[in-house]
Structures are given as structure tokens and as C-alpha cells.
C-alpha atoms as a PDB file:
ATOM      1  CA  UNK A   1     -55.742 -23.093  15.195  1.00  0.00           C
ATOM      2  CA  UNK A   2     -56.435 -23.308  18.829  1.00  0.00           C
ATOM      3  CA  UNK A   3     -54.498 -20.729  21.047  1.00  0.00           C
ATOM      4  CA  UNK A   4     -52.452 -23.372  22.818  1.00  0.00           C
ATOM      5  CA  UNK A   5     -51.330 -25.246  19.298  1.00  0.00           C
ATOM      6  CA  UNK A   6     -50.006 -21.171  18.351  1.00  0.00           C
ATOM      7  CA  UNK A   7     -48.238 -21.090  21.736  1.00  0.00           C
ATOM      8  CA  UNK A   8     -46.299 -24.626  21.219  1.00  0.00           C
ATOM      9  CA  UNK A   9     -45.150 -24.292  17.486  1.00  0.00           C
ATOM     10  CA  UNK A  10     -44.457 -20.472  16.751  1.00  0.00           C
ATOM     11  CA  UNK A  11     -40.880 -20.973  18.995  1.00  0.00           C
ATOM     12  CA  UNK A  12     -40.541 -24.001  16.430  1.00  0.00           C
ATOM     13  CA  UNK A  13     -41.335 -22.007  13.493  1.00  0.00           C
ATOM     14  CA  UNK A  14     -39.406 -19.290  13.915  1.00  0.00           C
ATOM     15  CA  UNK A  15     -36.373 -21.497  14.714  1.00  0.00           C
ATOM     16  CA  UNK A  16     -36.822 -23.037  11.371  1.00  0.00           C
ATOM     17  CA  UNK A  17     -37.159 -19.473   9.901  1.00  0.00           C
ATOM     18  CA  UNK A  18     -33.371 -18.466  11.845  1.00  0.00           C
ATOM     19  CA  UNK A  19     -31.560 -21.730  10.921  1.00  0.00           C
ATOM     20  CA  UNK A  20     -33.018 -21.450   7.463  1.00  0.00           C
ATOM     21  CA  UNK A  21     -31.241 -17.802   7.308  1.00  0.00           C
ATOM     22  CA  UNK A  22     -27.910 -19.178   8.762  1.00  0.00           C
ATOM     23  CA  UNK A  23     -27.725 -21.864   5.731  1.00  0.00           C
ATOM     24  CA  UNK A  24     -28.068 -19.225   3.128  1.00  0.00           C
ATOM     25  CA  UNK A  25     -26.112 -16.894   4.457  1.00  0.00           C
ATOM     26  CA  UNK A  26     -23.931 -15.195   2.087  1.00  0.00           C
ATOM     27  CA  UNK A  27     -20.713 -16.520   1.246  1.00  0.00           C
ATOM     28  CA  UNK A  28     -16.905 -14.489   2.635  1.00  0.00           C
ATOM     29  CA  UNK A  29     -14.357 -13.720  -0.106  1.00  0.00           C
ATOM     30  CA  UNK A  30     -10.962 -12.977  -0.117  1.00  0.00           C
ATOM     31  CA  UNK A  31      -8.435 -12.184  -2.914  1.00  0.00           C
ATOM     32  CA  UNK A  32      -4.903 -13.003  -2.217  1.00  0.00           C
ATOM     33  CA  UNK A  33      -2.754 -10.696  -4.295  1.00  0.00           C
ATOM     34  CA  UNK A  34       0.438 -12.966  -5.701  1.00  0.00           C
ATOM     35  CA  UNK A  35       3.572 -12.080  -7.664  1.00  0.00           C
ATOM     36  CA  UNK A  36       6.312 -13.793  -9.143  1.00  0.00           C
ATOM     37  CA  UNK A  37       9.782 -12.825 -11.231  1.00  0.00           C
ATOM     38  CA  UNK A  38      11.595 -15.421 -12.677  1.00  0.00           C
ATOM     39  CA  UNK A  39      15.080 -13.827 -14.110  1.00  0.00           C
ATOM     40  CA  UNK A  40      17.042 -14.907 -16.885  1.00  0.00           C
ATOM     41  CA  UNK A  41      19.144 -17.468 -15.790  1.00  0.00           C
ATOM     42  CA  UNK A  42      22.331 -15.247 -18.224  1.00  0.00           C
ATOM     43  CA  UNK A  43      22.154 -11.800 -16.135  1.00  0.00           C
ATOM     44  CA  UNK A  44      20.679 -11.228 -12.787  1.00  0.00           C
ATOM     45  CA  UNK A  45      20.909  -8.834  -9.637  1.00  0.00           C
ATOM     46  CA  UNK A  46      18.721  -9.890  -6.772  1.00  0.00           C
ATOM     47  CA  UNK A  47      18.326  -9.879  -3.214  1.00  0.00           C
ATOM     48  CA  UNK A  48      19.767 -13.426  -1.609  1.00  0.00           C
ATOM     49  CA  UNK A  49      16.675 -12.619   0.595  1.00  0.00           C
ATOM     50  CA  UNK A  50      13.823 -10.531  -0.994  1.00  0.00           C
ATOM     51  CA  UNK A  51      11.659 -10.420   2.265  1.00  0.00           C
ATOM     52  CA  UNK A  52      12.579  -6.875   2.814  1.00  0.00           C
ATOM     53  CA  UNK A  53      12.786  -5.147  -0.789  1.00  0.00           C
ATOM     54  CA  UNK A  54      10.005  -2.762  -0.785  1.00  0.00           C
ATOM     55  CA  UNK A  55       9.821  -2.627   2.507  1.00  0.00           C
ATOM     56  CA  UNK A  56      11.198   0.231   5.190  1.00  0.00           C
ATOM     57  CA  UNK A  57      14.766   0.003   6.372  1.00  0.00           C
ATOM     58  CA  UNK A  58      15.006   1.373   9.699  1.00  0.00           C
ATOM     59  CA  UNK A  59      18.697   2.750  10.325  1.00  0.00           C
ATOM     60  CA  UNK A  60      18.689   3.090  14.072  1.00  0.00           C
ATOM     61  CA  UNK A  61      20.709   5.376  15.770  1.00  0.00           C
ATOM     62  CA  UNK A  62      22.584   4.902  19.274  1.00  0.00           C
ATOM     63  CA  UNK A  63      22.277   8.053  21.629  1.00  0.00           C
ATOM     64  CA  UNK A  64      25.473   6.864  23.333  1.00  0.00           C
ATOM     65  CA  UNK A  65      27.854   6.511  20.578  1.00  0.00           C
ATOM     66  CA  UNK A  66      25.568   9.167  18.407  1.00  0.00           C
ATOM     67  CA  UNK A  67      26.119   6.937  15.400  1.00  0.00           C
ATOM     68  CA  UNK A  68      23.248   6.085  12.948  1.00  0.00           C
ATOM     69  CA  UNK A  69      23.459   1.861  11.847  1.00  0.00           C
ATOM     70  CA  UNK A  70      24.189   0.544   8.546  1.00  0.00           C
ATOM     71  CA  UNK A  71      22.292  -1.382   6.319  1.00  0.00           C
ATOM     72  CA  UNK A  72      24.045  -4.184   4.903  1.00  0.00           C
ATOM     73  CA  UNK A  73      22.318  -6.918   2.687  1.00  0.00           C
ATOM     74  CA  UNK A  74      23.501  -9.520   0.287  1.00  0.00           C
ATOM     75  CA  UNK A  75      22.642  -9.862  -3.822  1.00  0.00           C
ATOM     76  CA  UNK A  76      22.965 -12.663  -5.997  1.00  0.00           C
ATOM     77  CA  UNK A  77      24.679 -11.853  -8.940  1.00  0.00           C
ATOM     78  CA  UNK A  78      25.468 -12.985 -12.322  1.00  0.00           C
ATOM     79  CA  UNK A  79      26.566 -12.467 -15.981  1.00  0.00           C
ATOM     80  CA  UNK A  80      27.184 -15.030 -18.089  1.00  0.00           C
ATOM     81  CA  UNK A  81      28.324 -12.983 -21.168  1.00  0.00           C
ATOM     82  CA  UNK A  82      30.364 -10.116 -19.583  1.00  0.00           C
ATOM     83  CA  UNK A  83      30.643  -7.568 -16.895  1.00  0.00           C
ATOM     84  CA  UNK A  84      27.832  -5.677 -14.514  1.00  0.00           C
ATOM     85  CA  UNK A  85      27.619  -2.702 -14.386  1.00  0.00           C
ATOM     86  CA  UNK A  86      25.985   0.072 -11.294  1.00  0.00           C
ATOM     87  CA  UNK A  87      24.924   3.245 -10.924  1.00  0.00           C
ATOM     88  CA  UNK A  88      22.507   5.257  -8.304  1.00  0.00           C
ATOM     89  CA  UNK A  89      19.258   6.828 -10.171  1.00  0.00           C
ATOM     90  CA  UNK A  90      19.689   9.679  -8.134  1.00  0.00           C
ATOM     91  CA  UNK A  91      22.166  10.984  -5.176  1.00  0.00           C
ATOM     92  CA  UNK A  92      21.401   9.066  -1.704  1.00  0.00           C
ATOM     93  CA  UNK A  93      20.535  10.955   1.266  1.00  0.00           C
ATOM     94  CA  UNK A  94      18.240  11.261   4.013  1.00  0.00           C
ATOM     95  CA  UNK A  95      16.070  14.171   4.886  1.00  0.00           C
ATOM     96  CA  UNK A  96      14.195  15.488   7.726  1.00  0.00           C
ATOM     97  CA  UNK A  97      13.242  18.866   6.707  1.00  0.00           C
ATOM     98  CA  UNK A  98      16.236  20.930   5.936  1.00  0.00           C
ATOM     99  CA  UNK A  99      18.885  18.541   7.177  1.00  0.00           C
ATOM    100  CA  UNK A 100      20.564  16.214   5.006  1.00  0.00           C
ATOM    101  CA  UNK A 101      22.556  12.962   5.802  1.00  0.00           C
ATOM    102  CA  UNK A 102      24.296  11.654   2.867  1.00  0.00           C
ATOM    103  CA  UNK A 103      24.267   7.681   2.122  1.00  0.00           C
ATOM    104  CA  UNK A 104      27.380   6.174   1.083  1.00  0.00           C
ATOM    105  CA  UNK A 105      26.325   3.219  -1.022  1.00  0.00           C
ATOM    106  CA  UNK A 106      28.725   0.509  -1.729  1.00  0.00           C
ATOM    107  CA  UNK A 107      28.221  -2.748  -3.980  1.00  0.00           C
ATOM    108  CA  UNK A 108      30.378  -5.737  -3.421  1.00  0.00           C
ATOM    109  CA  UNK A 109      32.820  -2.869  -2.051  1.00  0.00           C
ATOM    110  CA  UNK A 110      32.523  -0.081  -4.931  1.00  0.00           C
ATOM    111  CA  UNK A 111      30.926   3.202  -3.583  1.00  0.00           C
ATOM    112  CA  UNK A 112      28.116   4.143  -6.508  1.00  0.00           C
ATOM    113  CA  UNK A 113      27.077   7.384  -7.966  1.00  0.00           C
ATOM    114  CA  UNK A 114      25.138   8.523 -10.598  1.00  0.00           C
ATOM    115  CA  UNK A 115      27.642   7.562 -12.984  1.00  0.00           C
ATOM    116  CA  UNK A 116      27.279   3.740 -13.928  1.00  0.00           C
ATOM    117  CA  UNK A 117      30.909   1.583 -13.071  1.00  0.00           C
ATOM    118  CA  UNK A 118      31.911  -1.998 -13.233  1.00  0.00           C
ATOM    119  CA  UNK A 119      31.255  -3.568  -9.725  1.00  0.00           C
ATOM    120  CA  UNK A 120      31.508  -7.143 -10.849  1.00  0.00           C
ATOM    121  CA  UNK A 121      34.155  -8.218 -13.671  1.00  0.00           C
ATOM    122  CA  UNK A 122      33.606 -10.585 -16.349  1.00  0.00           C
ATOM    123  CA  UNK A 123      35.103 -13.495 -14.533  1.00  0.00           C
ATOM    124  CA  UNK A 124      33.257 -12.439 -11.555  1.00  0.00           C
ATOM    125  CA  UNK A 125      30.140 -12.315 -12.906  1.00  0.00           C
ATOM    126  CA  UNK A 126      30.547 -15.323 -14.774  1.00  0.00           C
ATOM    127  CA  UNK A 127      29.416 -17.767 -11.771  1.00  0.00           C
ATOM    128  CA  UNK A 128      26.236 -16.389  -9.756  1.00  0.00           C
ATOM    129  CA  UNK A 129      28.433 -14.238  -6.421  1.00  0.00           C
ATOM    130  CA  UNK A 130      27.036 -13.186  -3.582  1.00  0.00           C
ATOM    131  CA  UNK A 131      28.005  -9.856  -2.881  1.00  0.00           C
ATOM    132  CA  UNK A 132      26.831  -7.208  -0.253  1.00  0.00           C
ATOM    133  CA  UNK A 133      24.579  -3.926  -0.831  1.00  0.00           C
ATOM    134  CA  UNK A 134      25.756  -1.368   1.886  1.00  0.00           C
ATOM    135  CA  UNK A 135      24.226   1.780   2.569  1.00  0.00           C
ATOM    136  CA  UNK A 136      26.448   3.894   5.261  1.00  0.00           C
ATOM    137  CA  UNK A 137      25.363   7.185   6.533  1.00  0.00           C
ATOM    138  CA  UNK A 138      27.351   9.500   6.349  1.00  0.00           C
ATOM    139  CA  UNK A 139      27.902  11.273  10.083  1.00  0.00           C
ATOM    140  CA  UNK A 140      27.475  15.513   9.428  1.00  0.00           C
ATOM    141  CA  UNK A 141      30.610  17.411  10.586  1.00  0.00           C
ATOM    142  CA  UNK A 142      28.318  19.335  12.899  1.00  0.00           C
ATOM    143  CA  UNK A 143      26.284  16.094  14.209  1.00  0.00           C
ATOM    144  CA  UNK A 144      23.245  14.404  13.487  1.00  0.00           C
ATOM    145  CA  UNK A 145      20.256  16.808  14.016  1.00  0.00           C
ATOM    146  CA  UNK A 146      17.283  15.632  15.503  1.00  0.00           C
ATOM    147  CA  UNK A 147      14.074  14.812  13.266  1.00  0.00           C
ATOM    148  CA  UNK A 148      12.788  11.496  12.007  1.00  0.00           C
ATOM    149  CA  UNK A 149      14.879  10.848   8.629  1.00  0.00           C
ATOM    150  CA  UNK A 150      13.579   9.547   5.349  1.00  0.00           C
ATOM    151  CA  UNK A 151      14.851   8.588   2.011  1.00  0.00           C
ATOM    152  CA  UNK A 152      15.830   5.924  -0.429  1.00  0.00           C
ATOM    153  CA  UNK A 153      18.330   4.243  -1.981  1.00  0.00           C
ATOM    154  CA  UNK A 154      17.796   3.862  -6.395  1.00  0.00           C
ATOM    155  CA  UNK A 155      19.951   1.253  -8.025  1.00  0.00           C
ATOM    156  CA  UNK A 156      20.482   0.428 -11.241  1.00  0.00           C
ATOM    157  CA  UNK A 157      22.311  -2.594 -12.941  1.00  0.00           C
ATOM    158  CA  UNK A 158      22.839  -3.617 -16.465  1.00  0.00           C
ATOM    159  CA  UNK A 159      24.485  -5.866 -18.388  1.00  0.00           C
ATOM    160  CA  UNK A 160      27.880  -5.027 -20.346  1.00  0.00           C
ATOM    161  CA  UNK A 161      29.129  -7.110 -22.926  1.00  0.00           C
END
């Protein structure tokens, strides 16, 4: 092959060579995780809105009132066969290092505690209610110390018949 036929086509050749690299090149996956829980349509507790179950609740807290916010959410209950019953899993606090603020946690107006207690009657439960979750801190007789505060907030419903 002459010198000037090498000079024309190798720019064409390896242009065929590139393009033929982008077609096979190799292929972008992506797994999308997915969940789903359907309850029984004869006892549930849930979330009206379940966007932020399982996610951080930030309790802000106003320097000029020195107050820390509430968290209040809403639940869809119901019970078609009786009362429900709620109880915490363990006490509710939140801790940053050795100071404590303790979490008053209320459901559709009850405080909880470890100790399980009707917070929806019979007749209440007997249509799905919306009811409120509400998780009050609980202001130290000496102040809120300073310190960035963490903890959660265990539930636990069940049926009674």
C-alpha cells in the first residue's frame, strides 16, 4: 500500500475501530430496592403518612424561648374485634453524653410507658381513627445542656379482644 493510500484511510480506520468500541460498550445497571406492607384490613396502627418512619426526627430547639419542639404525627388506627392496646419497648429519652432529656410520649392523648394500656376503646377502634403520636421533651429543672441529642422513640401495639 502506497504511503499516501496509509495517510488517507488510517484516520478512517481507526474511527471505525472507536465507534465500533462505543456500540459495545458495556451496559449500566441499577437495582431499585422496593418494599411493600399491606395490613390486615381487622387491626392496624400506621402512620397517615409513612414518608418519615425510619427516618430522623429533628426536635429543634429555640435559643430565645430555650424550649426544644415537639414531634407530633398522625396514625391510622383500627380494630375491628376489640380494643388497642400501647406500650413503649423501652423508657424514652434523649442523650448527649451524660445528660438526659426525658420524652413524654402520648397516643391519641394517653402518655405510654413500658406498661401496655388501652389508648383506643372498642368502639373507637371499631372504625379506622386518626389519632396523633406525640413525643414532648421533657424541659430539665436545671435547663437544657448543650450537646447534640439522640434517641428514639419504641412503640408497641397489639390487639385485645
Amino acid at each position: 500500500m502506497s504511503l499516501f493510500k496509509k495517510t488517507i484511510l488510517t484516520p478512517f480506520v481507526l474511527a471505525v475501530g472507536v465507534l465500533s468500541v462505543q456500540a459495545h460498550a458495556a451496559p449500566i445497571n441499577h437495582t431499585v430496592q422496593l418494599s411493600s406492607f399491606v395490613p390486615t384490613a381487622d387491626f392496624y396502627v400506621l402512620p397517615s403518612d409513612s414518608s418519615w418512619i425510619g427516618e430522623t426526627q429533628a426536635l429543634s430547639y429555640n435559643i430565645n424561648t430555650q424550649e426544644m419542639a415537639s414531634l407530633v404525627k398522625t396514625f391510622d388506627a383500627v380494630h375491628s374485634a376489640g380494643s388497642i392496646s400501647a406500650q413503649l419497648l423501652a423508657p424514652a429519652y434523649l442523650a448527649a453524653g451524660a445528660n438526659n432529656v426525658v420524652l413524654d410520649v402520648k397516643f391519641n392523648g394517653k402518655s405510654l410507658t413500658t406498661t401496655a394500656q388501652t389508648v383506643l376503646t372498642a368502639a373507637e377502634a371499631a372504625t379506622v381513627k386518626v389519632v396523633n403520636l406525640e413525643i414532648i421533651p421533657t424541659r430539665p429543672a436545671t435547663g437544657y445542656e448543650s450537646g447534640s441529642y439522640l434517641g428514639n422513640v419504641q412503640l408497641s401495639f397489639d390487639a385485645v379482644i
